[in-house]
C-alpha atoms as a PDB file:
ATOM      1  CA  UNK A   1      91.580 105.884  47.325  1.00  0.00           C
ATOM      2  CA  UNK A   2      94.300 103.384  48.275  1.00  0.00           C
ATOM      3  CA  UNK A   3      94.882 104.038  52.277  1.00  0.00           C
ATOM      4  CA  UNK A   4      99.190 104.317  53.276  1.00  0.00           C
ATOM      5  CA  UNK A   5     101.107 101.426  54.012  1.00  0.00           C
ATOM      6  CA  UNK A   6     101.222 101.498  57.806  1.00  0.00           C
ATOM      7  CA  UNK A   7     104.731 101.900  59.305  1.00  0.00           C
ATOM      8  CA  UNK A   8     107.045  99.083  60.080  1.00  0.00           C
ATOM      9  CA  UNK A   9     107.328  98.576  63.769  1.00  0.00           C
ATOM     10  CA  UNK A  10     106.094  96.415  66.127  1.00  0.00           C
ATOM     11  CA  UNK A  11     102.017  95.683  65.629  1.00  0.00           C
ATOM     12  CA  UNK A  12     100.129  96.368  69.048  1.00  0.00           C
ATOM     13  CA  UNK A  13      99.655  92.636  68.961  1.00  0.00           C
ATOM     14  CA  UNK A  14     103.026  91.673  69.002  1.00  0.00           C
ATOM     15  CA  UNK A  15     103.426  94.442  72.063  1.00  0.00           C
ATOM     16  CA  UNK A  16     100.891  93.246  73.971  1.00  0.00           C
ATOM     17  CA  UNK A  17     102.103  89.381  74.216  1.00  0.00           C
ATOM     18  CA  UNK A  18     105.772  90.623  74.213  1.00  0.00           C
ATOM     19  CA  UNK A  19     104.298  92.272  77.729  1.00  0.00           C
ATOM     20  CA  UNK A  20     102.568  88.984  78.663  1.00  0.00           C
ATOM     21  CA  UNK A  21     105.649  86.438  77.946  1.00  0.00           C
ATOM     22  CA  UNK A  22     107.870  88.936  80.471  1.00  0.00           C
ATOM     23  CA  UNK A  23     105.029  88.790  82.997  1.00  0.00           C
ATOM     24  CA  UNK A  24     104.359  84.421  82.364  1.00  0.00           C
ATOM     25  CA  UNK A  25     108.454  84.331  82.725  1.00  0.00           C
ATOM     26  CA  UNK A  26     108.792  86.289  85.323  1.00  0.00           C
ATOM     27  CA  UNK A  27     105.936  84.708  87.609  1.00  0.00           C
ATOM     28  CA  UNK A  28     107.402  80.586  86.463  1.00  0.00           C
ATOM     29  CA  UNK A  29     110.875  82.038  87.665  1.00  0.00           C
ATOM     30  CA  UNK A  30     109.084  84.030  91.049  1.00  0.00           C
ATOM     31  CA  UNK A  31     107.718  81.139  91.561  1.00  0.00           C
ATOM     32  CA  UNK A  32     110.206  78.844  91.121  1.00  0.00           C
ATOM     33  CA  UNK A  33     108.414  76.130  88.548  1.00  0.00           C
ATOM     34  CA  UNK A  34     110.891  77.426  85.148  1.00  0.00           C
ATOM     35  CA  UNK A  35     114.156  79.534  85.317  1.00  0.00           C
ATOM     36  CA  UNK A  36     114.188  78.949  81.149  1.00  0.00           C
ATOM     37  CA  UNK A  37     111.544  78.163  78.772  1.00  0.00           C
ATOM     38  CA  UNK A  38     110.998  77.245  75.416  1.00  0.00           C
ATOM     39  CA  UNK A  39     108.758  78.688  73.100  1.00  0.00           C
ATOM     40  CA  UNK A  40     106.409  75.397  73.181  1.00  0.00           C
ATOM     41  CA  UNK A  41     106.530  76.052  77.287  1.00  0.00           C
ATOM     42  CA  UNK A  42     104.915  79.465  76.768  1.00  0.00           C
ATOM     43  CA  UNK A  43     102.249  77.942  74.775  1.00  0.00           C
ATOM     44  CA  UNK A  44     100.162  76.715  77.807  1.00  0.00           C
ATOM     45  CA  UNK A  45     100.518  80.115  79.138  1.00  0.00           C
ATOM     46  CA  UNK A  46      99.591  82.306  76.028  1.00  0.00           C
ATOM     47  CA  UNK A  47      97.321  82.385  73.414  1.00  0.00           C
ATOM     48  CA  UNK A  48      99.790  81.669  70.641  1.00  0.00           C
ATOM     49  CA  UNK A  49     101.236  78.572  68.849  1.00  0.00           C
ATOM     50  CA  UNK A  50     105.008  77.996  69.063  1.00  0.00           C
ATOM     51  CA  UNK A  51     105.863  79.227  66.090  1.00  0.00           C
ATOM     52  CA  UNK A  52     103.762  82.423  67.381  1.00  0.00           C
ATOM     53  CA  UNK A  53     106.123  83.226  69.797  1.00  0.00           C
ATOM     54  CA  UNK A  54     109.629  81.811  68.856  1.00  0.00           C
ATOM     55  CA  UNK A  55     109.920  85.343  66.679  1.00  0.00           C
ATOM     56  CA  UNK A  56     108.654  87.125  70.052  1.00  0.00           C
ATOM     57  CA  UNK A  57     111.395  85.430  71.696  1.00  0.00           C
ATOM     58  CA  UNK A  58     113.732  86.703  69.261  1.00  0.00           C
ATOM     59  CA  UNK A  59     113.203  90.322  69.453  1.00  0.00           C
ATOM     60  CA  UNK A  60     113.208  89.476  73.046  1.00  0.00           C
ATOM     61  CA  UNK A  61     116.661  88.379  72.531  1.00  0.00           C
ATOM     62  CA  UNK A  62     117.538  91.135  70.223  1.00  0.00           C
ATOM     63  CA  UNK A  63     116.196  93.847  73.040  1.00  0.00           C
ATOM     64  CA  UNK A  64     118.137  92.331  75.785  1.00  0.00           C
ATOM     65  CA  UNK A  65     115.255  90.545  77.793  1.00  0.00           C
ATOM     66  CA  UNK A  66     115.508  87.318  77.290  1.00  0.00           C
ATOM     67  CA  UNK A  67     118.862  85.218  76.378  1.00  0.00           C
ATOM     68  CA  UNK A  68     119.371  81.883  74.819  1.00  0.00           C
ATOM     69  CA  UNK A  69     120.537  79.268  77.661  1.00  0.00           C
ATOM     70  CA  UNK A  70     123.073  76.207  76.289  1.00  0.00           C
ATOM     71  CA  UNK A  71     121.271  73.180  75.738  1.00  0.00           C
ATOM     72  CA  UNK A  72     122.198  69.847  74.540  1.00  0.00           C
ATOM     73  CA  UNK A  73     122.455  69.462  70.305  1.00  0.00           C
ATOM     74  CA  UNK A  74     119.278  69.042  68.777  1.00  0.00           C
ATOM     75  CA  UNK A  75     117.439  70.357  71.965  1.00  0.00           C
ATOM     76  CA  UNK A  76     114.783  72.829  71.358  1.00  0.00           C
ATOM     77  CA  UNK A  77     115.980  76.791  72.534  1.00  0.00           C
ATOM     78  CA  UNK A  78     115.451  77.749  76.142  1.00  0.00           C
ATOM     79  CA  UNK A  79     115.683  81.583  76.966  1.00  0.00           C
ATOM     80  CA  UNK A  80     115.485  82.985  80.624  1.00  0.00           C
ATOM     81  CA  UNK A  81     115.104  86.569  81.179  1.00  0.00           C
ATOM     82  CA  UNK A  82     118.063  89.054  81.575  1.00  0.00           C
ATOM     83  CA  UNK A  83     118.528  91.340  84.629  1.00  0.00           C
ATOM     84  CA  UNK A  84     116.840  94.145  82.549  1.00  0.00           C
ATOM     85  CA  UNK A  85     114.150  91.407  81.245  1.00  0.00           C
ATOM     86  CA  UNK A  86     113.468  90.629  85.123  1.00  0.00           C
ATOM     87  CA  UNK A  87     113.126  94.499  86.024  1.00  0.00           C
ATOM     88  CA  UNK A  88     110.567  94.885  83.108  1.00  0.00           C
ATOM     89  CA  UNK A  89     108.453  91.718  83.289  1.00  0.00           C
ATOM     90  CA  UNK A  90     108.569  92.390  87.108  1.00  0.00           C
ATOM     91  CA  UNK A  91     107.618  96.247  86.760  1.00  0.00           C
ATOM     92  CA  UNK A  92     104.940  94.720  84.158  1.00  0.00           C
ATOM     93  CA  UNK A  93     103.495  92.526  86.395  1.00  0.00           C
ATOM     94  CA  UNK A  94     103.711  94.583  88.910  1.00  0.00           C
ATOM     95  CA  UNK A  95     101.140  97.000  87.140  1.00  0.00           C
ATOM     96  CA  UNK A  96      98.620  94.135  85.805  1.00  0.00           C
ATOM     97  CA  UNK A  97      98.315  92.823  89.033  1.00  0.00           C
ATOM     98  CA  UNK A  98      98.085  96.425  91.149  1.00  0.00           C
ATOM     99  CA  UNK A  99      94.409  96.362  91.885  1.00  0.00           C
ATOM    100  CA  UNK A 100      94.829  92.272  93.873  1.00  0.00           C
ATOM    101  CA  UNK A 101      98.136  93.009  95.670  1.00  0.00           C
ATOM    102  CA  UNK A 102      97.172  96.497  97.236  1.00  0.00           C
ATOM    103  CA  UNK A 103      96.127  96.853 100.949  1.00  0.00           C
ATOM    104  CA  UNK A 104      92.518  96.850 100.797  1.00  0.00           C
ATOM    105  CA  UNK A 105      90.246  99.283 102.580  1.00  0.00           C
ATOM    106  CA  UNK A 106      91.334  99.478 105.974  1.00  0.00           C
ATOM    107  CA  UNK A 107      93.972  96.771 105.896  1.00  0.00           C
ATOM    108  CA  UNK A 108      97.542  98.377 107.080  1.00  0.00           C
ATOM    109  CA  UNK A 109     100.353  98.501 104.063  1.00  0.00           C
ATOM    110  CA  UNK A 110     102.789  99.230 106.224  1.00  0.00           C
ATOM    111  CA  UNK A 111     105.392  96.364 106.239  1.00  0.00           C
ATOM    112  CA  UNK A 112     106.855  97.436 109.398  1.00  0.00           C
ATOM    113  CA  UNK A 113     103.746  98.069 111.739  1.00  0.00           C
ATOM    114  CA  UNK A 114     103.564  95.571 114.692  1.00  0.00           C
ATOM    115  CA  UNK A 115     100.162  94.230 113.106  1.00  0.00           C
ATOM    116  CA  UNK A 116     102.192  92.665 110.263  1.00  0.00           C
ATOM    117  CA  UNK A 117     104.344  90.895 112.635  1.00  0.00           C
ATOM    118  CA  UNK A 118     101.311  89.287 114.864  1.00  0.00           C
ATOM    119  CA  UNK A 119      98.647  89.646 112.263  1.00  0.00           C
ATOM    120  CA  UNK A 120      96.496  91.270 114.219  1.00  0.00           C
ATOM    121  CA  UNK A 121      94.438  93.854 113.347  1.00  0.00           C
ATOM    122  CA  UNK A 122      94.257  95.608 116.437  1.00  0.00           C
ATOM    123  CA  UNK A 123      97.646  95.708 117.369  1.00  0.00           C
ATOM    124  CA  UNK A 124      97.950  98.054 114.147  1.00  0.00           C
ATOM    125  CA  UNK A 125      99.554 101.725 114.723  1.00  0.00           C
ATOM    126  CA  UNK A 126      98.029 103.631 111.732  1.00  0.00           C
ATOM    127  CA  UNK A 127      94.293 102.292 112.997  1.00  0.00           C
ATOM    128  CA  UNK A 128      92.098 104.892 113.588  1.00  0.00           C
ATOM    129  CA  UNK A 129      90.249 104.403 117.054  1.00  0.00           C
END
């Protein structure tokens, strides 16, 4: 027995380094190294060839997450993320990065306690005595 065709959609693979271009975009531009990219730029960031992700970068495009920037003729595409791109790859990397950018155990999270402002531990308010 011949199994079904499987649907036409987006493959989990494509999903998953759609997710990871947002988050690689949206730490260069956080961090100030790239505001736009090319698809050879992503390369050294993911685990795909150019020609990988210049279709990514497409539906990207298409989805309202990334936009083409003007470039010179003959100058290879540059996209930088969208408002909405920004909101998800920031909301992604948010979530991939939870567990390292929490308080730990019995560090304050509380941006506005005095300890935050000396950065000292015992000047915190929420510390138990």
């Amino acid at each position: 027995m011949v199994p079904p065709p499987e649907p036409e959609g987006p493959r989990f693979d494509d999903l998953a380094a759609i997710d990871e271009i947002l988050q690689v975009m949206y730490w260069l531009r956080g961090e100030r190294l790239a505001h736009a990219v090319s698809a050879a730029d992503l390369t050294r960031w993911v685990g795909l060839s150019a020609a990988g992700v210049g279709p990514l970068l497409a539906r990207m495009t298409a989805a309202g997450w990334v936009q083409a920037v003007a470039g010179e003729a003959g100058e290879t595409p540059r996209y930088e993320l969208t408002a909405s791109g920004a909101r998800e790859g920031g909301r992604r990397f948010a979530d991939e990065f939870a567990d390292m950018t929490r308080a730990g155990h019995g560090e304050c999270s509380d941006p506005d306690c005095e300890c935050q402002r000396t950065g000292n531990a015992a000047d915190c308010a929420h510390r138990k005595v």
